[in-house]
C-alpha atoms as a PDB file:
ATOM      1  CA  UNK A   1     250.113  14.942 158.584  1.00  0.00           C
ATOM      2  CA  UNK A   2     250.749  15.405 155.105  1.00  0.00           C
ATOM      3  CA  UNK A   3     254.448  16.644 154.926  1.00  0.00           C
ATOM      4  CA  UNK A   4     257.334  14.057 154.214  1.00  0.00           C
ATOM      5  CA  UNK A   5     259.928  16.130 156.119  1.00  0.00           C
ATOM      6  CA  UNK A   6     260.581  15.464 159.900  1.00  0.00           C
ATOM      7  CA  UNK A   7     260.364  19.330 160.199  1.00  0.00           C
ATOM      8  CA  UNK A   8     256.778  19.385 159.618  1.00  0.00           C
ATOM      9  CA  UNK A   9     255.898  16.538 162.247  1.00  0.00           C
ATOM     10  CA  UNK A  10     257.542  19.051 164.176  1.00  0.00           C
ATOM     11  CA  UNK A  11     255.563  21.740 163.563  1.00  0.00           C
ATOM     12  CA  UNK A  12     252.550  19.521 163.096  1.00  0.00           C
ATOM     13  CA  UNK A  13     253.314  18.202 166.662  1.00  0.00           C
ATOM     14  CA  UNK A  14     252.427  21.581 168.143  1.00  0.00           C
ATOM     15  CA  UNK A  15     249.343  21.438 166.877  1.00  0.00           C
ATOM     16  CA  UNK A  16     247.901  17.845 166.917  1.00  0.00           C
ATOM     17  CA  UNK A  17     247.222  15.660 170.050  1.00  0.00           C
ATOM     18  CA  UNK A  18     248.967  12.260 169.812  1.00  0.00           C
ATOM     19  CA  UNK A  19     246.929   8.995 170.446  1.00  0.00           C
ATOM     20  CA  UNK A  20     248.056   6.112 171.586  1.00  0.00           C
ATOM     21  CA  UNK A  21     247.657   2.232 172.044  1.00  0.00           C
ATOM     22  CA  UNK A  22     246.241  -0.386 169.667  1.00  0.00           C
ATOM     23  CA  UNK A  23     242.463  -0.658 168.691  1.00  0.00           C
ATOM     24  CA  UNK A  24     240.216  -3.240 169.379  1.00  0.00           C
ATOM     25  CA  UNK A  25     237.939  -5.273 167.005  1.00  0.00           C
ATOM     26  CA  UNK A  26     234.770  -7.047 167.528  1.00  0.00           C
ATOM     27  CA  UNK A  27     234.191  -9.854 165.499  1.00  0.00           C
ATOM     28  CA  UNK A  28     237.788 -10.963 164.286  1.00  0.00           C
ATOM     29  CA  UNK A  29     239.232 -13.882 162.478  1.00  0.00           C
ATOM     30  CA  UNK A  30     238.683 -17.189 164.146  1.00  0.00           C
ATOM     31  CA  UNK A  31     242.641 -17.939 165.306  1.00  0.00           C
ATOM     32  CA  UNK A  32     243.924 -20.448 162.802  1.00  0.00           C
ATOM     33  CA  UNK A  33     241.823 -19.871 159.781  1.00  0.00           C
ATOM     34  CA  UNK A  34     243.959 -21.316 156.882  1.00  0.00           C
ATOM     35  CA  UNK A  35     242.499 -19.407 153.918  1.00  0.00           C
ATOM     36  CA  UNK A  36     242.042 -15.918 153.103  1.00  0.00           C
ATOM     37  CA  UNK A  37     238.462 -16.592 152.554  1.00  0.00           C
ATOM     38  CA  UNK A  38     237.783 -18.000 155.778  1.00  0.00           C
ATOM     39  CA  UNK A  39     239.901 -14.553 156.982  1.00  0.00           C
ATOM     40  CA  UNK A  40     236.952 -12.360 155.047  1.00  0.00           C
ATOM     41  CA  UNK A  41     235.794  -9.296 157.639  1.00  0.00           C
ATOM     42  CA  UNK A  42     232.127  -9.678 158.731  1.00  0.00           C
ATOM     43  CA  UNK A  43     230.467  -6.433 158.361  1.00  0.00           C
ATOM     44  CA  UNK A  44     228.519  -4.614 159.763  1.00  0.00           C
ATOM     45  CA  UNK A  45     232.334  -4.199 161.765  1.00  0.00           C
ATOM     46  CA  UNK A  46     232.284  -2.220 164.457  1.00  0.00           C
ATOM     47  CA  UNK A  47     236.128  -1.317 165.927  1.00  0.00           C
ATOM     48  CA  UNK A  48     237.148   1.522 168.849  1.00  0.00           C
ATOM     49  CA  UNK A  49     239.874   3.152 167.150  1.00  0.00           C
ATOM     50  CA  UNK A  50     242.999   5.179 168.355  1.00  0.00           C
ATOM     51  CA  UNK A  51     241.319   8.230 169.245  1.00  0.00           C
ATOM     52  CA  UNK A  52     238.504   6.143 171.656  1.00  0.00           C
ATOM     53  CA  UNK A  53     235.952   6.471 169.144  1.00  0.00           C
ATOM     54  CA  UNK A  54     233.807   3.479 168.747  1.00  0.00           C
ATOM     55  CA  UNK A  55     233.349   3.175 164.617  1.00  0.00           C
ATOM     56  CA  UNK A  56     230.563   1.081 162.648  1.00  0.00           C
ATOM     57  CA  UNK A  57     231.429   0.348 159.054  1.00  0.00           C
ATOM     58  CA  UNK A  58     228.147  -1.277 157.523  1.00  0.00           C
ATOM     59  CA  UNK A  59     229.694  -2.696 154.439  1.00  0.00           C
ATOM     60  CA  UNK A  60     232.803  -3.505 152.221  1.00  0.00           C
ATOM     61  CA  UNK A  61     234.165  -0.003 151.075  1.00  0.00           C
ATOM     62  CA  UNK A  62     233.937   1.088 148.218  1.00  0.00           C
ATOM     63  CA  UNK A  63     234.799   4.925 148.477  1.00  0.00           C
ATOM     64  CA  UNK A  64     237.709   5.386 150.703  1.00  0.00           C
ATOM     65  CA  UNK A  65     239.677   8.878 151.637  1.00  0.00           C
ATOM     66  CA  UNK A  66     243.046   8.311 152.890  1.00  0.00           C
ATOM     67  CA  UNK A  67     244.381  11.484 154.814  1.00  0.00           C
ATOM     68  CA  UNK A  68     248.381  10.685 155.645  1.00  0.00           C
ATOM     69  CA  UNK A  69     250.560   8.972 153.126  1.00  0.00           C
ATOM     70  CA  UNK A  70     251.122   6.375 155.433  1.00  0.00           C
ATOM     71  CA  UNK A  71     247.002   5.083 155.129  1.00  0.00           C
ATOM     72  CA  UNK A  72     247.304   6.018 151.416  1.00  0.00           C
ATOM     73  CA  UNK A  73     250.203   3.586 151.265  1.00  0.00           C
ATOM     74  CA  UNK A  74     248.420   0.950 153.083  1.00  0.00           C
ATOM     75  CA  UNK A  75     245.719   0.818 151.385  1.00  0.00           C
ATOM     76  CA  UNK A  76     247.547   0.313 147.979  1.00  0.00           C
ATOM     77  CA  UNK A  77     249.721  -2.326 149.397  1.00  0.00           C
ATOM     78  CA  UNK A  78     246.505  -3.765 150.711  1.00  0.00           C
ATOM     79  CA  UNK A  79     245.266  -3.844 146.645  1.00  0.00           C
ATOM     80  CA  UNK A  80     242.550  -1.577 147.375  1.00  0.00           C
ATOM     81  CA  UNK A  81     243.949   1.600 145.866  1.00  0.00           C
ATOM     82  CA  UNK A  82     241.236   1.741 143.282  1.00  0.00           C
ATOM     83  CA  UNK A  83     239.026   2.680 146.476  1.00  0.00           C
ATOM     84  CA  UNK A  84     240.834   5.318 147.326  1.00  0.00           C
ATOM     85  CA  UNK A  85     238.867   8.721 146.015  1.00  0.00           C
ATOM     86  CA  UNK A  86     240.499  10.872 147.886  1.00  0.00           C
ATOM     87  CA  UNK A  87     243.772  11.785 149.524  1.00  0.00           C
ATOM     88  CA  UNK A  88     245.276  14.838 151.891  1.00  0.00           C
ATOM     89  CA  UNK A  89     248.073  16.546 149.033  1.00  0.00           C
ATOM     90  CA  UNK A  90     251.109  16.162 147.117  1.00  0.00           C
ATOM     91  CA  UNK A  91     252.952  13.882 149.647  1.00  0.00           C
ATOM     92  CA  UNK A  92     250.871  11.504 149.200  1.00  0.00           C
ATOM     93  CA  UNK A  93     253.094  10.557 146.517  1.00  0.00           C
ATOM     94  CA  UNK A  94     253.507   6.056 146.968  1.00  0.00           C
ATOM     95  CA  UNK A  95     252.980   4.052 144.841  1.00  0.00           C
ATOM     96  CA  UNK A  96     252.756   6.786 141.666  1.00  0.00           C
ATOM     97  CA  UNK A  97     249.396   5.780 141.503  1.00  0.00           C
ATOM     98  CA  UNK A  98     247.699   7.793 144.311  1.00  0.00           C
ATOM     99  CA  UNK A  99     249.110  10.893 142.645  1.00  0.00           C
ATOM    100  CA  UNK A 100     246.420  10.820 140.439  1.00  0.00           C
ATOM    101  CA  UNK A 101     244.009  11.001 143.102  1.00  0.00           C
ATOM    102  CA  UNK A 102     242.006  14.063 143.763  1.00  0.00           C
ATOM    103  CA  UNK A 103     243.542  16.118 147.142  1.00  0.00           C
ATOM    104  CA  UNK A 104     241.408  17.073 149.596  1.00  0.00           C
ATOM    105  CA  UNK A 105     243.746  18.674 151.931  1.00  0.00           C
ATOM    106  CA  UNK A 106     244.725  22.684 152.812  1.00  0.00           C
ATOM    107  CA  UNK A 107     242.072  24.088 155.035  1.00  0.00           C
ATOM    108  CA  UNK A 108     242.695  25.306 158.506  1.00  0.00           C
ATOM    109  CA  UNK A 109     244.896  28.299 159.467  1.00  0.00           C
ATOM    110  CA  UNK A 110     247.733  25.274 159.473  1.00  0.00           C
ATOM    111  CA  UNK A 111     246.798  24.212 155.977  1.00  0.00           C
ATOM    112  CA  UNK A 112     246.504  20.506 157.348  1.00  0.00           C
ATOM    113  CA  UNK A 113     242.449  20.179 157.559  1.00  0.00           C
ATOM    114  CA  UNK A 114     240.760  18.290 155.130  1.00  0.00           C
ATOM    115  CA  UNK A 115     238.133  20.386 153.141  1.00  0.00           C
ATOM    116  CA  UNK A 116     235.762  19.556 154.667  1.00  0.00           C
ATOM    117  CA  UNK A 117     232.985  20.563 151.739  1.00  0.00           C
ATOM    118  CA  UNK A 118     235.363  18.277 149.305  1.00  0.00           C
ATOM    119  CA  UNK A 119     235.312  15.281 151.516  1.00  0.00           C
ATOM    120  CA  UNK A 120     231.288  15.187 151.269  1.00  0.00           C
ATOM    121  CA  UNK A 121     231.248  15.713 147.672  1.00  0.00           C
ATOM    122  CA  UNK A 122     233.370  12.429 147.195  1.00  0.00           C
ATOM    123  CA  UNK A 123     230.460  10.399 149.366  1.00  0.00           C
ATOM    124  CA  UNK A 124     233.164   8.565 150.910  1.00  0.00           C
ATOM    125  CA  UNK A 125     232.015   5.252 153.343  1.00  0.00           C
ATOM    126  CA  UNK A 126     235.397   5.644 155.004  1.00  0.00           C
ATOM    127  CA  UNK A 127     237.906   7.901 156.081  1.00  0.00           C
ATOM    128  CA  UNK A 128     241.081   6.720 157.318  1.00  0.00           C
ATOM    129  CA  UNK A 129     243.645   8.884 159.242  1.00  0.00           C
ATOM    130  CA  UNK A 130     246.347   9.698 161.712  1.00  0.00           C
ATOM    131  CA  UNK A 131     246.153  11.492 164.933  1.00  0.00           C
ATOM    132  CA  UNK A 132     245.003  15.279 165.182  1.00  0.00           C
ATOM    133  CA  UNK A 133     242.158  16.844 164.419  1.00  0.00           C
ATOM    134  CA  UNK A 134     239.431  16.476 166.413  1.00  0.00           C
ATOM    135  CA  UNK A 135     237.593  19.487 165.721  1.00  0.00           C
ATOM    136  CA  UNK A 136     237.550  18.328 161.905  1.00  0.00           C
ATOM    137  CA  UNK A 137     237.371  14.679 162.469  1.00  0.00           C
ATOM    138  CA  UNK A 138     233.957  15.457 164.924  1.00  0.00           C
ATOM    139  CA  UNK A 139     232.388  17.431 162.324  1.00  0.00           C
ATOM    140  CA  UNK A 140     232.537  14.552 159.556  1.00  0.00           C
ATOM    141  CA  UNK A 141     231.383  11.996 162.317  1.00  0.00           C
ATOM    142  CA  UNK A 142     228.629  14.865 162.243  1.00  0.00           C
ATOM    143  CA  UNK A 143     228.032  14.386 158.812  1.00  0.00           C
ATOM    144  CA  UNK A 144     227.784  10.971 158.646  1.00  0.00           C
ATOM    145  CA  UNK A 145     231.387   9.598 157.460  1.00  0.00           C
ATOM    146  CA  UNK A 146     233.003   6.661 159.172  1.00  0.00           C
ATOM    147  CA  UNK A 147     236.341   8.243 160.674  1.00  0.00           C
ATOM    148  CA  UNK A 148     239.071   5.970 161.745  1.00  0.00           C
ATOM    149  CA  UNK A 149     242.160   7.271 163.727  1.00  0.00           C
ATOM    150  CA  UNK A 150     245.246   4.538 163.528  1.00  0.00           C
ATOM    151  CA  UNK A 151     248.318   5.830 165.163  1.00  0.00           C
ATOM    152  CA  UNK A 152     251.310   3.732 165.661  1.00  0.00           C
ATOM    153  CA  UNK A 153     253.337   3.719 168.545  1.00  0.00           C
ATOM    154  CA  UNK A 154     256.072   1.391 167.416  1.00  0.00           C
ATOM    155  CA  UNK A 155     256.793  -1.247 165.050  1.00  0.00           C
ATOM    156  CA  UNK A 156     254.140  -4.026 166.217  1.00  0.00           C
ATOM    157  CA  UNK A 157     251.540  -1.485 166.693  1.00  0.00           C
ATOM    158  CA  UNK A 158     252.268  -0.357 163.034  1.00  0.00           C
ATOM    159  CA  UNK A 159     251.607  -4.513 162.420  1.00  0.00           C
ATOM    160  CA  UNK A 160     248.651  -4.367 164.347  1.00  0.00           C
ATOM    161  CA  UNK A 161     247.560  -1.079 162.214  1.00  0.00           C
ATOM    162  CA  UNK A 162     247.721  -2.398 159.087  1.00  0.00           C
ATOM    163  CA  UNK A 163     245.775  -6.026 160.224  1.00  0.00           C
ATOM    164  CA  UNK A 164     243.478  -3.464 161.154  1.00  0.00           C
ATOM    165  CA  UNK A 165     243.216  -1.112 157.840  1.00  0.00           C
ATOM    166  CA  UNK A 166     243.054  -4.938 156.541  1.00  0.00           C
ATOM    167  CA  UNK A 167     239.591  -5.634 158.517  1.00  0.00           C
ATOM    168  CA  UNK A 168     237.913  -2.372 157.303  1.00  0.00           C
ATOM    169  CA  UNK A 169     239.040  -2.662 153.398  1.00  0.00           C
ATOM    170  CA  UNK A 170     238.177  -6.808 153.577  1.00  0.00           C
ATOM    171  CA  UNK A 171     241.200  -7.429 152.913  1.00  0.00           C
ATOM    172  CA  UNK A 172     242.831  -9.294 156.027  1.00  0.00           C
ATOM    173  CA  UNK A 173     243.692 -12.191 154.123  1.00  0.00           C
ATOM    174  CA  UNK A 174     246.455  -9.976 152.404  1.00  0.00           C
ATOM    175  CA  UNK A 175     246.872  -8.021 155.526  1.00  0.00           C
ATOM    176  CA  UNK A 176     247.681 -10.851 157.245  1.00  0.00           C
ATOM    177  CA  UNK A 177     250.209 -12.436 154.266  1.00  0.00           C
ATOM    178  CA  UNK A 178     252.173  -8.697 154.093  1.00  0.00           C
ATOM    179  CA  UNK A 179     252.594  -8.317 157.976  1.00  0.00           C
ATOM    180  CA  UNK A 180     253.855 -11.750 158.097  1.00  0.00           C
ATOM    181  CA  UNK A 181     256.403 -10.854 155.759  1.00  0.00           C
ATOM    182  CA  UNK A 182     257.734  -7.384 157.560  1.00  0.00           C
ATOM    183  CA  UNK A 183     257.893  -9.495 160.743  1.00  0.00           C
ATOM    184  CA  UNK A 184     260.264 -11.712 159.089  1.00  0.00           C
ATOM    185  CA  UNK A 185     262.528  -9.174 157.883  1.00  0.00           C
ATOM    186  CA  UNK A 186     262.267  -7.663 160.994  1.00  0.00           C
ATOM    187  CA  UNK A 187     263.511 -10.599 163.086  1.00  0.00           C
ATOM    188  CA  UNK A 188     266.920 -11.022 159.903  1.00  0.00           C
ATOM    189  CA  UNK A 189     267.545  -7.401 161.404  1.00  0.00           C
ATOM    190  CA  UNK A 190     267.458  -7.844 164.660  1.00  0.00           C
ATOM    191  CA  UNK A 191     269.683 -11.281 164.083  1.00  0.00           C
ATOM    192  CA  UNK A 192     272.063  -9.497 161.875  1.00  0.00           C
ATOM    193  CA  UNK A 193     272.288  -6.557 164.740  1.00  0.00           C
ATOM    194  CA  UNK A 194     272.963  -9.325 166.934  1.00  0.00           C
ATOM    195  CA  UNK A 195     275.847 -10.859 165.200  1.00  0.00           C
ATOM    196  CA  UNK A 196     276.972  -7.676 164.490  1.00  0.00           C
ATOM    197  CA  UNK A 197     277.458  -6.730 168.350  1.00  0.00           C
ATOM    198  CA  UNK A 198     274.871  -5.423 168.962  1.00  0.00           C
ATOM    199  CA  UNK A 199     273.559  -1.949 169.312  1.00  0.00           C
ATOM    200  CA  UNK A 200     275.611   1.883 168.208  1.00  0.00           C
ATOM    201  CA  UNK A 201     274.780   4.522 169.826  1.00  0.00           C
ATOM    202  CA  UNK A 202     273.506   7.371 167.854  1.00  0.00           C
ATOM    203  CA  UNK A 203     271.331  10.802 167.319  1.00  0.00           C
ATOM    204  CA  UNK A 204     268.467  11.503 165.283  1.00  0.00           C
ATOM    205  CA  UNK A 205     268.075  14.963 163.742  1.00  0.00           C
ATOM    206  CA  UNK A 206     264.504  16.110 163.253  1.00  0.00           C
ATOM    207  CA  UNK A 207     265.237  19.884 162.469  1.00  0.00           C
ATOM    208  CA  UNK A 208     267.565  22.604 162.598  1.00  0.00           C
ATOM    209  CA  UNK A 209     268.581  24.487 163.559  1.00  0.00           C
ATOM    210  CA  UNK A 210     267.417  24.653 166.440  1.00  0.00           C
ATOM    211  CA  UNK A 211     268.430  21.518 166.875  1.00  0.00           C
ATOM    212  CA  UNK A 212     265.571  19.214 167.490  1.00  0.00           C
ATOM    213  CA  UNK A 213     265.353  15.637 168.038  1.00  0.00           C
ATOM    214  CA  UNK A 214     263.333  12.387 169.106  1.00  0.00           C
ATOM    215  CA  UNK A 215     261.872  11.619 172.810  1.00  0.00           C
ATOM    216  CA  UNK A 216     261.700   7.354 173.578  1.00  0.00           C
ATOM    217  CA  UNK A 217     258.224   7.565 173.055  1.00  0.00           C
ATOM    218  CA  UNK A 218     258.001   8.282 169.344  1.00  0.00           C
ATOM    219  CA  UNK A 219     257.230   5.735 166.872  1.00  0.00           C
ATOM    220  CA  UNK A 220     260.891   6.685 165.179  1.00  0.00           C
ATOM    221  CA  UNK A 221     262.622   6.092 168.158  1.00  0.00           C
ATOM    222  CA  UNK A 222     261.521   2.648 168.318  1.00  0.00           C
ATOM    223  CA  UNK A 223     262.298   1.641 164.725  1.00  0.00           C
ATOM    224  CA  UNK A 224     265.840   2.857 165.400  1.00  0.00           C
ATOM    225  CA  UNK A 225     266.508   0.946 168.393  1.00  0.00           C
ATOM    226  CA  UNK A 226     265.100  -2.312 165.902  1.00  0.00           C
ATOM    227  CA  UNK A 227     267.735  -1.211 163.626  1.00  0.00           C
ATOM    228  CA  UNK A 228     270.670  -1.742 166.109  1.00  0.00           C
ATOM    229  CA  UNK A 229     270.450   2.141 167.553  1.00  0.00           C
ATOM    230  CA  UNK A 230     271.278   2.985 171.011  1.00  0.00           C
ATOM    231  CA  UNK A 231     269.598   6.884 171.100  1.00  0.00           C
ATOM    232  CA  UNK A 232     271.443   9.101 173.573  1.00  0.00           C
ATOM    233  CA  UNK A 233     268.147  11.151 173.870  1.00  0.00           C
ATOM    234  CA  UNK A 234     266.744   8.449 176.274  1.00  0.00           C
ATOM    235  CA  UNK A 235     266.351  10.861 178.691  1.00  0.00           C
ATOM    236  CA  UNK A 236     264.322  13.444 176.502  1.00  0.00           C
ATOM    237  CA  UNK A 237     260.922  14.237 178.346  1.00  0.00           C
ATOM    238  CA  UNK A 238     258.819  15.491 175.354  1.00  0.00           C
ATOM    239  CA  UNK A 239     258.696  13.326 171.714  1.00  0.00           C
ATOM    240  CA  UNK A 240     260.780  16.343 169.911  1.00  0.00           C
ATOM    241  CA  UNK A 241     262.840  17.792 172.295  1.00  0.00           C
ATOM    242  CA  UNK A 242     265.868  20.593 171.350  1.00  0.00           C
ATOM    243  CA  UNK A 243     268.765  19.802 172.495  1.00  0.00           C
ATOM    244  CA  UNK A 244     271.948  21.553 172.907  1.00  0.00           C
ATOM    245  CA  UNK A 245     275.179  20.698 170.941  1.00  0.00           C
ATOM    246  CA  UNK A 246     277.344  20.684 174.643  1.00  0.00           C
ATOM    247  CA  UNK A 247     275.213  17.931 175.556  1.00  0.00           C
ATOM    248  CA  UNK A 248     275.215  16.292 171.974  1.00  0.00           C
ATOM    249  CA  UNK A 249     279.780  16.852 172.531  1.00  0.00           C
ATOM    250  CA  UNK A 250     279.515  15.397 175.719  1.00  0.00           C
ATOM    251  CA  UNK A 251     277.454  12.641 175.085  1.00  0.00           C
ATOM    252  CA  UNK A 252     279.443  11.747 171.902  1.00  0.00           C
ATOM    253  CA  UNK A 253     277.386   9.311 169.627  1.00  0.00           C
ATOM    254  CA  UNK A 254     279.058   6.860 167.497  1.00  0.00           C
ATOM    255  CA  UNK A 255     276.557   7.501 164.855  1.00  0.00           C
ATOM    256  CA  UNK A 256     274.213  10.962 163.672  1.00  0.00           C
ATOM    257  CA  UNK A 257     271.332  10.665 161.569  1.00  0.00           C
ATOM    258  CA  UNK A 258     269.382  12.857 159.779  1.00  0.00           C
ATOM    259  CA  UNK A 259     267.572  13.636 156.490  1.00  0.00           C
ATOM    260  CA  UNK A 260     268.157  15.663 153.214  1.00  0.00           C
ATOM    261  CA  UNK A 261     265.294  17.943 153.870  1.00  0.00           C
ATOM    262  CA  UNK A 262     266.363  18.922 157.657  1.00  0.00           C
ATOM    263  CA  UNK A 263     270.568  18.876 157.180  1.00  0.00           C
ATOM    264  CA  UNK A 264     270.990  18.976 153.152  1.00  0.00           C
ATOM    265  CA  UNK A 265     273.690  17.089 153.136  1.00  0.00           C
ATOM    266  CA  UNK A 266     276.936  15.740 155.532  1.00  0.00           C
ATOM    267  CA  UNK A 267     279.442  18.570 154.678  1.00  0.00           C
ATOM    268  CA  UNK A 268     276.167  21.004 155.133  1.00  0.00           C
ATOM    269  CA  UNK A 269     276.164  19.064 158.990  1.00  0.00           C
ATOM    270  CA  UNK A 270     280.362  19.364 159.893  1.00  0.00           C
ATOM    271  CA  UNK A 271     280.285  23.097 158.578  1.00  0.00           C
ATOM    272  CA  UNK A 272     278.291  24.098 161.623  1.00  0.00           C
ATOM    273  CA  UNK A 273     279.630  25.746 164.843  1.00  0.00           C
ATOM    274  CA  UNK A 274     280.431  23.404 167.153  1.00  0.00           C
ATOM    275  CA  UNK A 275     279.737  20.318 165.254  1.00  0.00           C
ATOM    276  CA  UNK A 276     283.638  19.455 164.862  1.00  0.00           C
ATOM    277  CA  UNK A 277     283.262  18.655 168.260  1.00  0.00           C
ATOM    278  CA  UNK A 278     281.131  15.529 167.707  1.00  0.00           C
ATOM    279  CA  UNK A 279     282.450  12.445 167.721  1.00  0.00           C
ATOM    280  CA  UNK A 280     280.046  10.930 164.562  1.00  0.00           C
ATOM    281  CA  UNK A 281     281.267  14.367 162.949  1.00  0.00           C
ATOM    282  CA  UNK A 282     285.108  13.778 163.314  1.00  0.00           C
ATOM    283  CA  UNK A 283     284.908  10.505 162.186  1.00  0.00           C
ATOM    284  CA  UNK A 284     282.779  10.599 159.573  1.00  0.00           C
ATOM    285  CA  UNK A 285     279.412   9.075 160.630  1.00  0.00           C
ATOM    286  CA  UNK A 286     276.717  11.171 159.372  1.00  0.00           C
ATOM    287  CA  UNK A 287     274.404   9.351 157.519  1.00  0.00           C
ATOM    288  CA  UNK A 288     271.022  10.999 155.618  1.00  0.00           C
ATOM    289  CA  UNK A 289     268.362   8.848 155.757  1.00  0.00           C
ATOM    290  CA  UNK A 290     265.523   8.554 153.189  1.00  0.00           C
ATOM    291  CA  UNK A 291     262.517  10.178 155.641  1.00  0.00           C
ATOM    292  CA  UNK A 292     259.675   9.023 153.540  1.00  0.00           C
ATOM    293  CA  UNK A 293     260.962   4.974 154.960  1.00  0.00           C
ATOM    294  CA  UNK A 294     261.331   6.435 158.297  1.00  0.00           C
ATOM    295  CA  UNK A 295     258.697   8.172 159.414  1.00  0.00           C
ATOM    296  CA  UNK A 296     256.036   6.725 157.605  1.00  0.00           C
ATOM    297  CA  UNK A 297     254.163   4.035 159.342  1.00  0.00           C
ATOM    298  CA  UNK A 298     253.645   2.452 156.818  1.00  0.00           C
ATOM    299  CA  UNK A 299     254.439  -1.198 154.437  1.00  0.00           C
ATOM    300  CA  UNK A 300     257.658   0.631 153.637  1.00  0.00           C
ATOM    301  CA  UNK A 301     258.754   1.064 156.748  1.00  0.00           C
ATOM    302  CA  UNK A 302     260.287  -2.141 157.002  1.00  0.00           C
ATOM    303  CA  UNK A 303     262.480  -1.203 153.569  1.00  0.00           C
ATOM    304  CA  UNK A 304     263.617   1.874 156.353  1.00  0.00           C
ATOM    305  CA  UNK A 305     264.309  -0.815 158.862  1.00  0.00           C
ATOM    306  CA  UNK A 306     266.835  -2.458 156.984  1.00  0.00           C
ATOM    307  CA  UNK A 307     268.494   0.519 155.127  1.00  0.00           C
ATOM    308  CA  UNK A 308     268.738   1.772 158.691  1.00  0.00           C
ATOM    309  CA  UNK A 309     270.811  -1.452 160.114  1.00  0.00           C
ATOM    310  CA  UNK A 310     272.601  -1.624 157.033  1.00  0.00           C
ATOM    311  CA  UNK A 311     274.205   2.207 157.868  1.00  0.00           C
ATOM    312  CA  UNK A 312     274.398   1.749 161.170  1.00  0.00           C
ATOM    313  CA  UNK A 313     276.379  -1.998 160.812  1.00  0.00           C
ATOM    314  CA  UNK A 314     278.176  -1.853 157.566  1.00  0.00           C
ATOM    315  CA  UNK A 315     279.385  -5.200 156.441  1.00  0.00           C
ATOM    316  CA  UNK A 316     277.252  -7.211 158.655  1.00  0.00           C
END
């Protein structure tokens, strides 16, 4: 959960159980309230969360541990970083701010447990996190700590997310103004994609070697397909599939993507065997994307969005 590289949600994906679908929320925001006031959460809020688990946060926090980068940069954006007491490690890195944050992460024989002993000691009133974990997560519920689970599943779920972090940090009014915003930018892209004819087809490294890549139902996959992508990996029946380069040859992608930690850099990608085959190889279509923007559901990853059209329709 902690790593920025898409070689550790890899390897983290062998170890965590994904959760899907959006939360609910009992009370919300009357529909059309004008004002951020009239937006303020009424606690006690109560909210069933991504992993099922019904959640009762009595009051405002005040003492908040944030264990993915993605909640960590949430939360900030949200301006409720000064809340935040606690975060997993070292990639929780945006803004600069939550560097200075006390780390709570490296237990488990994975090293991606919180500390369990730490976490107390901060006398946090909520915890805020990704999928994964349940042993962990039951034995804080255990201990009295409000754990929340929020895992997208694609772009408006990520929306729906951060209304949600929004609710619990009483903070919806800004919520509300800052997923307005990436839902804006987010229709410009798919206009621009539009008048740019539409969709490329492309690939999506994760890791190699081997080579490993993204299923459809990944919340990746779905942020490139909003950035004018047409993955040939539609068929993949697991969310990080290997894949062999004689199917990659023969199903010759316009475009391959992939990131500085996985591929180091495009002469590093041509320079292996078989790769002079591809048709994004031989004519110069590689493109290293910044990972932190893409696989981070979080604010930023509609910055990732955009970068992403931009590379994939240059000039539109």
């Amino acid at each position: 959960m902690r790593n920025r590289s898409m070689g550790a949600i890899v390897a983290l994906s062998l170890v965590l159980t994904a959760c899907a679908g959006s939360p609910t929320v009992a009370p919300q925001a009357s529909p059309g309230s004008p004002s951020v006031e009239a937006q303020a959460t009424a606690f006690p809020l109560t909210i069933t969360d991504d992993d099922g688990q019904q959640v009762t946060v009595v009051a405002p926090p005040r003492r908040i541990v944030t264990f993915a980068p993605s909640m960590t940069e949430i939360v900030f954006a949200l301006g409720r970083g000064d809340r935040v007491v606690g975060v997993a490690g070292a990639y929780d890195d945006y803004p600069p701010a939550a560097k200075a944050v006390q780390e709570v992460g490296g237990a488990g024989d994975f090293g991606v447990d919180p500390n369990v002993e730490e976490v107390v000691s901060l006398q946090p009133d909520l915890f805020l996190t990704i999928s994964g974990g349940d042993a962990w997560k039951q034995r804080l519920r255990d201990l009295g700590i409000p754990v929340v689970t929020l895992d997208a599943t694609d772009f408006p779920d990520l929306l729906g997310d951060i209304r949600e972090v929004g609710d619990l940090v009483d903070a919806r009014g800004t919520a509300d103004e800052l997923t307005a915003d990436m839902q804006r930018r987010a229709d410009d892209v798919a206009a621009s994609v539009e008048r740019a004819g539409g969709p490329v087809t492309c690939f999506f490294e994760v890791y190699y070697p081997p080579l490993t890549t993204l299923g459809p139902d990944t919340y990746i996959y779905d942020l490139l397909q909003r950035a004018g992508c047409d993955p040939v990996t539609a068929s993949a029946k697991s969310d990080y599939p290997t894949w062999s380069i004689e199917k990659l040859v023969a199903e010759s992608p316009d475009v391959y993507l992939t990131t500085p930690e996985s591929a180091k850099s495009v002469r590093a990608v041509a320079a292996r065997p078989g790769f002079d085959a591809i048709t994004a190889v031989t004519s110069g279509r590689v493109l290293l994307v910044d990972p932190d923007l893409v696989t981070r559901a979080g604010p930023r990853a509609i910055d990732g969005l955009e970068e992403l059209a931009a590379a994939l329709h240059p000039g539109s």
